[in-house]
C-alpha atoms as a PDB file:
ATOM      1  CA  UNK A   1     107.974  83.647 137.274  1.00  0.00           C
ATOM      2  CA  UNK A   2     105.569  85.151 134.680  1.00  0.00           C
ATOM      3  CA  UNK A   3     107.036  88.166 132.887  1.00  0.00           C
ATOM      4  CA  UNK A   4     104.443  91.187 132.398  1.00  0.00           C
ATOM      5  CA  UNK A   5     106.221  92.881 129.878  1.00  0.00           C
ATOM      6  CA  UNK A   6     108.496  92.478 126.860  1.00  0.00           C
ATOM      7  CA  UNK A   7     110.315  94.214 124.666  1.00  0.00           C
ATOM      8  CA  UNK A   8     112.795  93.881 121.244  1.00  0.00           C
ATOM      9  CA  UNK A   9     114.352  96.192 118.617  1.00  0.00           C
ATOM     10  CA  UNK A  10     114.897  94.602 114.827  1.00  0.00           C
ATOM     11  CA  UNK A  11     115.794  95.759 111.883  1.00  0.00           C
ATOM     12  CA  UNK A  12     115.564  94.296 108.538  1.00  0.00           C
ATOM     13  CA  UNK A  13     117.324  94.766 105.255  1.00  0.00           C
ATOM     14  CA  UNK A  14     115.024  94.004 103.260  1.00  0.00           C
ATOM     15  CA  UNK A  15     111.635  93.633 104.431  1.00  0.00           C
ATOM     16  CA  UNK A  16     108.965  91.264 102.968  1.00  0.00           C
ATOM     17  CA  UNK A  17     105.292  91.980 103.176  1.00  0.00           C
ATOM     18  CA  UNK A  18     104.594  88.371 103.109  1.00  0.00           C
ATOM     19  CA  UNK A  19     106.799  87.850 106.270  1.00  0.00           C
ATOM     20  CA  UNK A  20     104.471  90.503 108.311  1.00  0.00           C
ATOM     21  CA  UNK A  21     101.171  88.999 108.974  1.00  0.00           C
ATOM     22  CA  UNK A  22      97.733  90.735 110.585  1.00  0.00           C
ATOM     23  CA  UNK A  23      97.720  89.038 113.969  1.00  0.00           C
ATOM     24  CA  UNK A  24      96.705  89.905 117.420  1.00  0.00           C
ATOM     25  CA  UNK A  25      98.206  89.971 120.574  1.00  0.00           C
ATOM     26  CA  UNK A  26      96.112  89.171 124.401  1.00  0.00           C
ATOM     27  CA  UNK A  27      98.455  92.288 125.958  1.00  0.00           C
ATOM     28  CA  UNK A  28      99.167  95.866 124.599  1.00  0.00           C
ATOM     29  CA  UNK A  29     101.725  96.651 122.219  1.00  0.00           C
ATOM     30  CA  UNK A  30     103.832 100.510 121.970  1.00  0.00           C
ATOM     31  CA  UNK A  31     105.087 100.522 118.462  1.00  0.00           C
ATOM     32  CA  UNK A  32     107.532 102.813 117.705  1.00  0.00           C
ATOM     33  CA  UNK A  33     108.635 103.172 114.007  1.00  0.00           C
ATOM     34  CA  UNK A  34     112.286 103.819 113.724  1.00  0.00           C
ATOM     35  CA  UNK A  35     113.578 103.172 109.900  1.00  0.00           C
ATOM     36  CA  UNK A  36     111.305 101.699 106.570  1.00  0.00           C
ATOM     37  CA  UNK A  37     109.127 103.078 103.732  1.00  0.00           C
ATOM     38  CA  UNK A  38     105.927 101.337 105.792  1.00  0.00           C
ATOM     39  CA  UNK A  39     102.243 102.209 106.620  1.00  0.00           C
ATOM     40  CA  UNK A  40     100.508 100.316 109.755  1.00  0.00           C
ATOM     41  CA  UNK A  41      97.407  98.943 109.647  1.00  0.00           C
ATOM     42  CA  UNK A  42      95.296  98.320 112.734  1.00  0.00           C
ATOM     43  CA  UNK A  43      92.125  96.932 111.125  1.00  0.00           C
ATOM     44  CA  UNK A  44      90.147  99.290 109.355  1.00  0.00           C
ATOM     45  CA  UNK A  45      92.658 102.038 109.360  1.00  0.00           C
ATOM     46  CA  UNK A  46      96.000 102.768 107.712  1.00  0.00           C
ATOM     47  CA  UNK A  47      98.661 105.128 108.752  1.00  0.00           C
ATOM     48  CA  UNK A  48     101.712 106.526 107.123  1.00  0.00           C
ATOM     49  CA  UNK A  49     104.418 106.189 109.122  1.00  0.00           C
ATOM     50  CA  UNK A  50     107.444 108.538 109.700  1.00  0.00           C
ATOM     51  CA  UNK A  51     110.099 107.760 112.045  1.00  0.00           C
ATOM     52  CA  UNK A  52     109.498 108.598 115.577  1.00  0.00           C
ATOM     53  CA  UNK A  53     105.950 107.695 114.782  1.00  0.00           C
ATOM     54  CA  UNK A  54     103.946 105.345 117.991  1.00  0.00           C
ATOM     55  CA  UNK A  55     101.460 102.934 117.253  1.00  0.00           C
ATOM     56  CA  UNK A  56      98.833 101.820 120.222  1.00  0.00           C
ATOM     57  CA  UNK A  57      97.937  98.420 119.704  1.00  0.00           C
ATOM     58  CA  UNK A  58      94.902  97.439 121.978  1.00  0.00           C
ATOM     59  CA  UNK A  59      94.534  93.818 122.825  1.00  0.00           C
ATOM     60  CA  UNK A  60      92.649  91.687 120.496  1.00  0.00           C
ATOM     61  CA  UNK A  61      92.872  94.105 117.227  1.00  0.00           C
ATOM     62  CA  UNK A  62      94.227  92.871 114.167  1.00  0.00           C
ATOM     63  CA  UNK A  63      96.976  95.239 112.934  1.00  0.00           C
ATOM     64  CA  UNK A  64     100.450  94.391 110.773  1.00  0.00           C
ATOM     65  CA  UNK A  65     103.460  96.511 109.048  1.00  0.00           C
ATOM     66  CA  UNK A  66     103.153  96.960 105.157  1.00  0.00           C
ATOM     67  CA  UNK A  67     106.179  97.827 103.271  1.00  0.00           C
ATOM     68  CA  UNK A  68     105.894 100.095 100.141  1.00  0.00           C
ATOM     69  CA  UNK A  69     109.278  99.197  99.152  1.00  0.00           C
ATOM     70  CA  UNK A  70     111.962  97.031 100.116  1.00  0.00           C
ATOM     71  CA  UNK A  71     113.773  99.504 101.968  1.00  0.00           C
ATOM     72  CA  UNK A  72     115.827  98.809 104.923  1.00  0.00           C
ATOM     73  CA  UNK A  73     113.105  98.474 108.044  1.00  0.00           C
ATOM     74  CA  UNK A  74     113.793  99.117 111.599  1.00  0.00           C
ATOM     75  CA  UNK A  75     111.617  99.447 114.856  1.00  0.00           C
ATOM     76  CA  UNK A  76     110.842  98.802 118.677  1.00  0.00           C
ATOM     77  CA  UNK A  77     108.349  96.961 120.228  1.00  0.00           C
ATOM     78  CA  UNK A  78     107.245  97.032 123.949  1.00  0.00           C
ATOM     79  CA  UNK A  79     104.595  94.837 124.777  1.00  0.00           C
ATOM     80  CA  UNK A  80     102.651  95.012 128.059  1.00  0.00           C
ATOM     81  CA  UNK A  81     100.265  92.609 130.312  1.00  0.00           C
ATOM     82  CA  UNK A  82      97.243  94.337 131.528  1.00  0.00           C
ATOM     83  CA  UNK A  83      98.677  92.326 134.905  1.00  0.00           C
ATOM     84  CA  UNK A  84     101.492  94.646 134.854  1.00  0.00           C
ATOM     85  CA  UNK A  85      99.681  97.798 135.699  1.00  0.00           C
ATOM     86  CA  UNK A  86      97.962  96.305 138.697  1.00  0.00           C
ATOM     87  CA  UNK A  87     101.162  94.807 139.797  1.00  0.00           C
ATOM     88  CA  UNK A  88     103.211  98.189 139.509  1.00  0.00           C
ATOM     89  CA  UNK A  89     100.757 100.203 141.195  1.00  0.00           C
ATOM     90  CA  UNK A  90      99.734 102.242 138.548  1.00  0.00           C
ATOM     91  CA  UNK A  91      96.083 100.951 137.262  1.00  0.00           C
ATOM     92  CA  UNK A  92      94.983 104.514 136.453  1.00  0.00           C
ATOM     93  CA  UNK A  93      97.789 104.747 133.313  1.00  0.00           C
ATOM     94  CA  UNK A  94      96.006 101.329 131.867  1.00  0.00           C
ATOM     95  CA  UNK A  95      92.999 103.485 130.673  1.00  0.00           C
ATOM     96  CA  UNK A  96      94.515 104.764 126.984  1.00  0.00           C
ATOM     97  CA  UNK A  97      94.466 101.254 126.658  1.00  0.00           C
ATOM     98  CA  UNK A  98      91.003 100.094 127.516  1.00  0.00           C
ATOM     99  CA  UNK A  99      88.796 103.716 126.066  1.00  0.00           C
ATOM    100  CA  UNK A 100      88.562 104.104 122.639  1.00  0.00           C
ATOM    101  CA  UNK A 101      86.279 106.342 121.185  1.00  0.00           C
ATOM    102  CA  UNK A 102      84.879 105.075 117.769  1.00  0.00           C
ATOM    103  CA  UNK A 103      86.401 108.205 115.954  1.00  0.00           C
ATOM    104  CA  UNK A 104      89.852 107.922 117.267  1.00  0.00           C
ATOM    105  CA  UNK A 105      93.512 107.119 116.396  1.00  0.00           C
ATOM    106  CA  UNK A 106      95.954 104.595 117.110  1.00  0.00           C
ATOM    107  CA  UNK A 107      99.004 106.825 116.139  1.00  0.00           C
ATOM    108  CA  UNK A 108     101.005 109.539 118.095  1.00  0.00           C
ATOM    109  CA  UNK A 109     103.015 111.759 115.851  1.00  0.00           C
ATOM    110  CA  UNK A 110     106.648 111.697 115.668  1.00  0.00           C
ATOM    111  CA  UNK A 111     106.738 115.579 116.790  1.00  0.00           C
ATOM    112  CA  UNK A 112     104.704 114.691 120.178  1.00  0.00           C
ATOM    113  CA  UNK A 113     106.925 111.916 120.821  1.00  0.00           C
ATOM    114  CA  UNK A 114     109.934 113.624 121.114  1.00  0.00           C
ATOM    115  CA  UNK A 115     108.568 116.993 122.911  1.00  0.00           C
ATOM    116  CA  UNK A 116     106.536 114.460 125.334  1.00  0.00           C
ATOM    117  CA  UNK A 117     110.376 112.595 126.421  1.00  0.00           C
ATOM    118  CA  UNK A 118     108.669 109.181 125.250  1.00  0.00           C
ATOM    119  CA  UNK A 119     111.295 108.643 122.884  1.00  0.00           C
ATOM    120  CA  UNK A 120     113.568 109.919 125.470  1.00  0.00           C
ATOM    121  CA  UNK A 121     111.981 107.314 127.971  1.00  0.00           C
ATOM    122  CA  UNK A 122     112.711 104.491 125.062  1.00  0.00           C
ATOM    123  CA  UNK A 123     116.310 105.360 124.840  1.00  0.00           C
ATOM    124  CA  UNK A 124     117.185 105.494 128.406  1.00  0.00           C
ATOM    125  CA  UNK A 125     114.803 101.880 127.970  1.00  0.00           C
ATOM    126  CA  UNK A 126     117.240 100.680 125.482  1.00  0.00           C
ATOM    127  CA  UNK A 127     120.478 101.552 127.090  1.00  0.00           C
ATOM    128  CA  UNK A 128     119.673 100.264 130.731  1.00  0.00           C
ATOM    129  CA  UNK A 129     118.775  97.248 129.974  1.00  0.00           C
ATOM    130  CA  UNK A 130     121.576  96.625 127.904  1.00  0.00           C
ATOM    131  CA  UNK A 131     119.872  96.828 124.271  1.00  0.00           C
ATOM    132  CA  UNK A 132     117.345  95.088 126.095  1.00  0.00           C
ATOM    133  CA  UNK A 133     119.367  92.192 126.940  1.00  0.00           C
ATOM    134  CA  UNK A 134     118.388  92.660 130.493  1.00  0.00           C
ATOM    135  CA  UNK A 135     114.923  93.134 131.460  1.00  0.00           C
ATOM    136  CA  UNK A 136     114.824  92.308 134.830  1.00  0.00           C
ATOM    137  CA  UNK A 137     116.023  95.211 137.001  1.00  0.00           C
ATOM    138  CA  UNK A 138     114.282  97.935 138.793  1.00  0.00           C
ATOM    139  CA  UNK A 139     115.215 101.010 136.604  1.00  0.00           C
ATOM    140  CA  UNK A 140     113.724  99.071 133.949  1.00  0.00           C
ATOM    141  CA  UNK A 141     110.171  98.641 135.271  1.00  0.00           C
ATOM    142  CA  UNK A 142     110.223 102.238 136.565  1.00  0.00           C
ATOM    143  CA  UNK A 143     111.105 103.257 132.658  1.00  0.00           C
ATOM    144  CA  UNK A 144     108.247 101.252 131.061  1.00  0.00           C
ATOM    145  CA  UNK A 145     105.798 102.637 134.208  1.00  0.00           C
ATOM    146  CA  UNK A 146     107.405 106.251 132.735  1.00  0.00           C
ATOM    147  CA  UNK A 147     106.284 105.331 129.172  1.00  0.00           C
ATOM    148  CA  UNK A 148     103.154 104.584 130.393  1.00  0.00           C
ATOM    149  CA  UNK A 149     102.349 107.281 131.959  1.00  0.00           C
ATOM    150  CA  UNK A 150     103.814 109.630 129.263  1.00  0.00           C
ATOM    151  CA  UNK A 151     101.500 108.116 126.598  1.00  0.00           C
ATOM    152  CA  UNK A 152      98.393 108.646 129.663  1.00  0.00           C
ATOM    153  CA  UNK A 153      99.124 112.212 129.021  1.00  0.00           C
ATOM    154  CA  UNK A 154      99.009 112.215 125.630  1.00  0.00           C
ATOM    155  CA  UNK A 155      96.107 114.618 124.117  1.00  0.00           C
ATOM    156  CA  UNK A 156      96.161 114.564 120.304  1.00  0.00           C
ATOM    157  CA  UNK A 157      96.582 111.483 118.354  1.00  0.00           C
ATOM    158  CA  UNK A 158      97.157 111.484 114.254  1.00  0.00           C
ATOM    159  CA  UNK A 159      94.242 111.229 112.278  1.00  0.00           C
ATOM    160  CA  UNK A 160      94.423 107.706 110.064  1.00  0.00           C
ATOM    161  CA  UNK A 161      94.802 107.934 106.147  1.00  0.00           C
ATOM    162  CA  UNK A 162      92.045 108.442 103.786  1.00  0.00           C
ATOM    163  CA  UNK A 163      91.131 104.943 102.429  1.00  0.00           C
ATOM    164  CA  UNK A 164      87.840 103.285 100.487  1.00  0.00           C
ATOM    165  CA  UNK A 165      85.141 104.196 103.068  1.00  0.00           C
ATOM    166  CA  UNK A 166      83.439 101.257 101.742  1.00  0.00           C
ATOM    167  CA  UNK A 167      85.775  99.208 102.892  1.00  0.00           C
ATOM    168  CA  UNK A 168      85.878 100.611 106.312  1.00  0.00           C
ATOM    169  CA  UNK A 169      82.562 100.190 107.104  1.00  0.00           C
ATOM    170  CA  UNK A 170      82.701  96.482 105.726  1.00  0.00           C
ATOM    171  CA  UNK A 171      85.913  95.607 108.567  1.00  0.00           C
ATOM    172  CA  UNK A 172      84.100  97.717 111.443  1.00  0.00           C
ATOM    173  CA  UNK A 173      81.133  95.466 110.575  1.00  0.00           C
ATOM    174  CA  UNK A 174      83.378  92.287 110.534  1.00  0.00           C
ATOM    175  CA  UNK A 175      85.012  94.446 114.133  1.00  0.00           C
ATOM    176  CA  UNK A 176      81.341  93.268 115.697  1.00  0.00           C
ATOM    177  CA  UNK A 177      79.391  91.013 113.882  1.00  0.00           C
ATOM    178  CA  UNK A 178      82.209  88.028 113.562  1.00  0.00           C
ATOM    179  CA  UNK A 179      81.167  85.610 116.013  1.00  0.00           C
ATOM    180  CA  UNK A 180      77.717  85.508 113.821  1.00  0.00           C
ATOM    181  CA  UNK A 181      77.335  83.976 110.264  1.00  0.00           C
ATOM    182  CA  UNK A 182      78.249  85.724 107.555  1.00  0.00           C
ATOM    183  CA  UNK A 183      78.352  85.693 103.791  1.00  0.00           C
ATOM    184  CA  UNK A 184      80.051  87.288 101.179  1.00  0.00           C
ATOM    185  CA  UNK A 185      76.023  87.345  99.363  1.00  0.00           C
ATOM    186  CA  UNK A 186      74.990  89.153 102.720  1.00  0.00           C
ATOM    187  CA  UNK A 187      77.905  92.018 102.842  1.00  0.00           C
ATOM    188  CA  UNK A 188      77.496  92.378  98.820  1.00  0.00           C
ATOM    189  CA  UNK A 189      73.715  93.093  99.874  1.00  0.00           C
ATOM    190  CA  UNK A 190      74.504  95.441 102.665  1.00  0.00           C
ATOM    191  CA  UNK A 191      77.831  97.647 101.323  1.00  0.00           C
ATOM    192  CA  UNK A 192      76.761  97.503  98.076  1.00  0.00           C
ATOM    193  CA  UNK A 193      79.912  95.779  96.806  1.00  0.00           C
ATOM    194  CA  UNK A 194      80.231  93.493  93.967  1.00  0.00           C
ATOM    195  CA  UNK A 195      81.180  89.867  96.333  1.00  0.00           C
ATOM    196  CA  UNK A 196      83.576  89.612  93.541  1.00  0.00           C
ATOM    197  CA  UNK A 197      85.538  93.321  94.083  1.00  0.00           C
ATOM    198  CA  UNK A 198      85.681  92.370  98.273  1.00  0.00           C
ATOM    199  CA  UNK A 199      87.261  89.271  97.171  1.00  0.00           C
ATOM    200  CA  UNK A 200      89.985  91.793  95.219  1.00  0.00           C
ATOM    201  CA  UNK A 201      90.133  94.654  97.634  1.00  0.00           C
ATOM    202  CA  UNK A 202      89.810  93.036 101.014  1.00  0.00           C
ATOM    203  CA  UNK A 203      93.012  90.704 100.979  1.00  0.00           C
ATOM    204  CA  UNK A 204      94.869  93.846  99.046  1.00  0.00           C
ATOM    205  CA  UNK A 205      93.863  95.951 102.558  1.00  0.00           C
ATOM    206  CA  UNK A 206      94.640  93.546 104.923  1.00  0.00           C
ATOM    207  CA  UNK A 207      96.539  90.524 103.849  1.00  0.00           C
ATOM    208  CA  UNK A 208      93.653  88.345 104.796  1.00  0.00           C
ATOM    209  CA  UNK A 209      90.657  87.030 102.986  1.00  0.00           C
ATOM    210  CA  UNK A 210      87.393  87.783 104.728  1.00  0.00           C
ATOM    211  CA  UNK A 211      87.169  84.181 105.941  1.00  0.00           C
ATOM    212  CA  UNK A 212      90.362  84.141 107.395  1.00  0.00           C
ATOM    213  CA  UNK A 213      89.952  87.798 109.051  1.00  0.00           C
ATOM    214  CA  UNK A 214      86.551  86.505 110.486  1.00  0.00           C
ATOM    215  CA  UNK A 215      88.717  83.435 112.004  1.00  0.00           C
ATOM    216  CA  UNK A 216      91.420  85.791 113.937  1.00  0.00           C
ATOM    217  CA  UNK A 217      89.047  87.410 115.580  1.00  0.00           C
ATOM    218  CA  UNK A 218      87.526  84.174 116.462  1.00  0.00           C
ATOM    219  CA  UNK A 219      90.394  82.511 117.320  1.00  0.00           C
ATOM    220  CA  UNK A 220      91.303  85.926 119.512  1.00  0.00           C
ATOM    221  CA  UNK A 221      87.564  85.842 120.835  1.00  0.00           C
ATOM    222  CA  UNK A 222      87.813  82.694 122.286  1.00  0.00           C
ATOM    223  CA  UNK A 223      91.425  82.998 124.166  1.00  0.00           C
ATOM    224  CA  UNK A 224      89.841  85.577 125.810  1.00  0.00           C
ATOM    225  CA  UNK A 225      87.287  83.518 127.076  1.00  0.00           C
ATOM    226  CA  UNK A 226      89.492  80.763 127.912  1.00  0.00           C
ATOM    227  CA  UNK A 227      91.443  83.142 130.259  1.00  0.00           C
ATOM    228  CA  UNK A 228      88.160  83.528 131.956  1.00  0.00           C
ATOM    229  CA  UNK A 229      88.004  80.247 132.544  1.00  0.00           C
ATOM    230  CA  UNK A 230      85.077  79.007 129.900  1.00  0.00           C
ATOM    231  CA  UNK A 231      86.075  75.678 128.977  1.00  0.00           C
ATOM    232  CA  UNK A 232      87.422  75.097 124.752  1.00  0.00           C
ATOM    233  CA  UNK A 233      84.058  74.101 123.716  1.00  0.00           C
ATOM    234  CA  UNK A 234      82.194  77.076 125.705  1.00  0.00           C
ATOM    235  CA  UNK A 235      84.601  79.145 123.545  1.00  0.00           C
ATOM    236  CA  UNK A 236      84.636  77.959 120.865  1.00  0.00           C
ATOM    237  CA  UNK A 237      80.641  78.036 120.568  1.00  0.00           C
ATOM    238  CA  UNK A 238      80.515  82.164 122.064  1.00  0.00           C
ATOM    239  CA  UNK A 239      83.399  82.864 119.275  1.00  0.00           C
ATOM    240  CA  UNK A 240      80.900  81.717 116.863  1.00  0.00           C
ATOM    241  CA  UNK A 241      82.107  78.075 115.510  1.00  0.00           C
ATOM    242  CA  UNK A 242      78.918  76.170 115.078  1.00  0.00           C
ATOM    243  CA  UNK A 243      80.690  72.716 117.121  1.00  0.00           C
ATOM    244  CA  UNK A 244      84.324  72.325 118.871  1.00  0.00           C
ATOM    245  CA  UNK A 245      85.310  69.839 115.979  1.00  0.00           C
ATOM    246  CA  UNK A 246      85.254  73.028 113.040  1.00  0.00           C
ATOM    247  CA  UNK A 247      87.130  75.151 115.578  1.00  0.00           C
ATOM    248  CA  UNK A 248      89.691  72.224 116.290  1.00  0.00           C
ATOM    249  CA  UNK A 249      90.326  71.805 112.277  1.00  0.00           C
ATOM    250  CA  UNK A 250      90.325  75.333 111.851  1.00  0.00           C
ATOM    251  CA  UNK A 251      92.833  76.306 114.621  1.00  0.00           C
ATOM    252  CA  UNK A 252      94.865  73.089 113.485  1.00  0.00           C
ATOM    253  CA  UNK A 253      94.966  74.463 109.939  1.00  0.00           C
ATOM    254  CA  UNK A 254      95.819  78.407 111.240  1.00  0.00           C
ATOM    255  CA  UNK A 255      98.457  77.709 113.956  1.00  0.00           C
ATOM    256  CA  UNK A 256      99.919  73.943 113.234  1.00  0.00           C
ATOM    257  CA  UNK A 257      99.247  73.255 116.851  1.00  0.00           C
ATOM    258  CA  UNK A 258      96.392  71.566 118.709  1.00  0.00           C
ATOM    259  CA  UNK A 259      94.171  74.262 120.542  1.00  0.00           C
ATOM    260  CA  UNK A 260      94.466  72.763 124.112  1.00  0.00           C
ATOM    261  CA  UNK A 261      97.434  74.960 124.153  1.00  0.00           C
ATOM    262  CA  UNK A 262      95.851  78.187 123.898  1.00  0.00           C
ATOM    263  CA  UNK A 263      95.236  77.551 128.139  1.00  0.00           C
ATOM    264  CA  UNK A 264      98.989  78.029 127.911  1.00  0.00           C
ATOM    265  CA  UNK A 265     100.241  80.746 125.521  1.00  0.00           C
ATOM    266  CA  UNK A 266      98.317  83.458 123.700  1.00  0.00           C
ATOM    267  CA  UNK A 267      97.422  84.061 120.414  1.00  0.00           C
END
């Protein structure tokens, strides 16, 4: 039986920012930040975090943890299928999800998340289902449907951290111009940045050269597509590889694995 939601506490000692990569996920991911010295990035923003703090993660965005400091790191994580709110009845709490206006946030501030009961609703989540050991009962569903529908009603979300506008303009042009060619020469010629200093600042932002941010998306892109039934080579082509043999080495090289398996499990 395929499960429409998930969802996991951990906490680590002693975090390592090599150990927490920018990927992306094909469902929607509630973040809520319990213990660390940590920001968030969900591509070309950055957010301090406090505890208490949520973090929306639409599908298909690139977005990590980054530790300042080695302190110990704790947090929850409740992903959901876009199936599940179709399946529960409650399609109309999916739209937070889906509408994003280009000027706003991914994060909902500690202070709202208390006086709104979502962190409530996560607690009565965690102890339920056994520290969610057991996912399968009824009150369990009807608590994630609550969370849902608490973060519906949200109305103010926390504004992202100043950072290099530069650089923000460069990932929201990555954001819709990946599946075309691109050049370090070309972005050097439109942002007016050195090719050299994006080579510096880019992977310092996000973890990720440019090349291998470009190929997330891609890889993202196209298991998108293949859930909508295009076949690997369709996808591969409308992600922007130039033949299915480059997107084959490159997906061998990124994920170990051949890509005949994306049909299977998500990114």
């Amino acid at each position: 039986m395929k499960k429409y939601f998930s969802v996991a506490e951990s906490e680590v000692e002693k975090p390592m920012n090599e150990d927490f990569r920018l990927h992306v996920h094909n469902d929607y991911e509630i973040y809520l930040f319990l213990k660390g010295d940590t920001k968030y990035i969900v591509e070309e923003n950055v957010y301090s975090l406090d505890p208490g703090d949520i973090i929306i993660i639409r599908k298909n965005i690139l977005h990590r943890a980054y530790h300042n400091s080695p302190a110990p790191y704790k947090r929850i994580v409740l992903n959901v299928d876009p199936e599940f709110f179709h399946q529960s009845g409650c399609a109309e709490y999916e739209k937070e999800f889906i509408y994003k206006s280009e000027n706003s946030s991914d994060k909902i501030d500690s202070e709202i998340v208390h006086s709104s009961g979502i962190y409530d609703a996560f607690m009565r989540l965690k102890k339920y289902s056994e520290d969610f050991s057991r996912l399968e009962s009824a009150i369990v569903k009807a608590i994630i449907t609550e969370i849902l529908y608490l973060i519906n009603n949200v109305k103010s979300y926390s504004e992202a951290d100043k950072s290099n506008p530069q650089l923000k303009e460069l990932i929201k042009y990555l954001n819709l111009h990946f599946t075309e060619e691109i050049t370090l020469d070309e972005l050097e010629k439109k942002f007016f940045i050195s090719k050299y200093h994006i080579c510096h600042i880019f992977p310092k932002a996000t973890g990720l050269t440019v090349h291998q941010y470009i190929l997330r998306k891609r890889f993202a892109y196209a298991g998108e597509l293949i859930k909508l039934g295009k076949s690997l080579a369709e996808a591969a082509a409308l992600a922007g590889f130039n033949n299915y043999s480059s997107f084959y080495r490159a997906y061998i090289r990124e994920y170990g694995t051949a890509p005949g398996k994306v049909k299977k499990h998500s990114h």
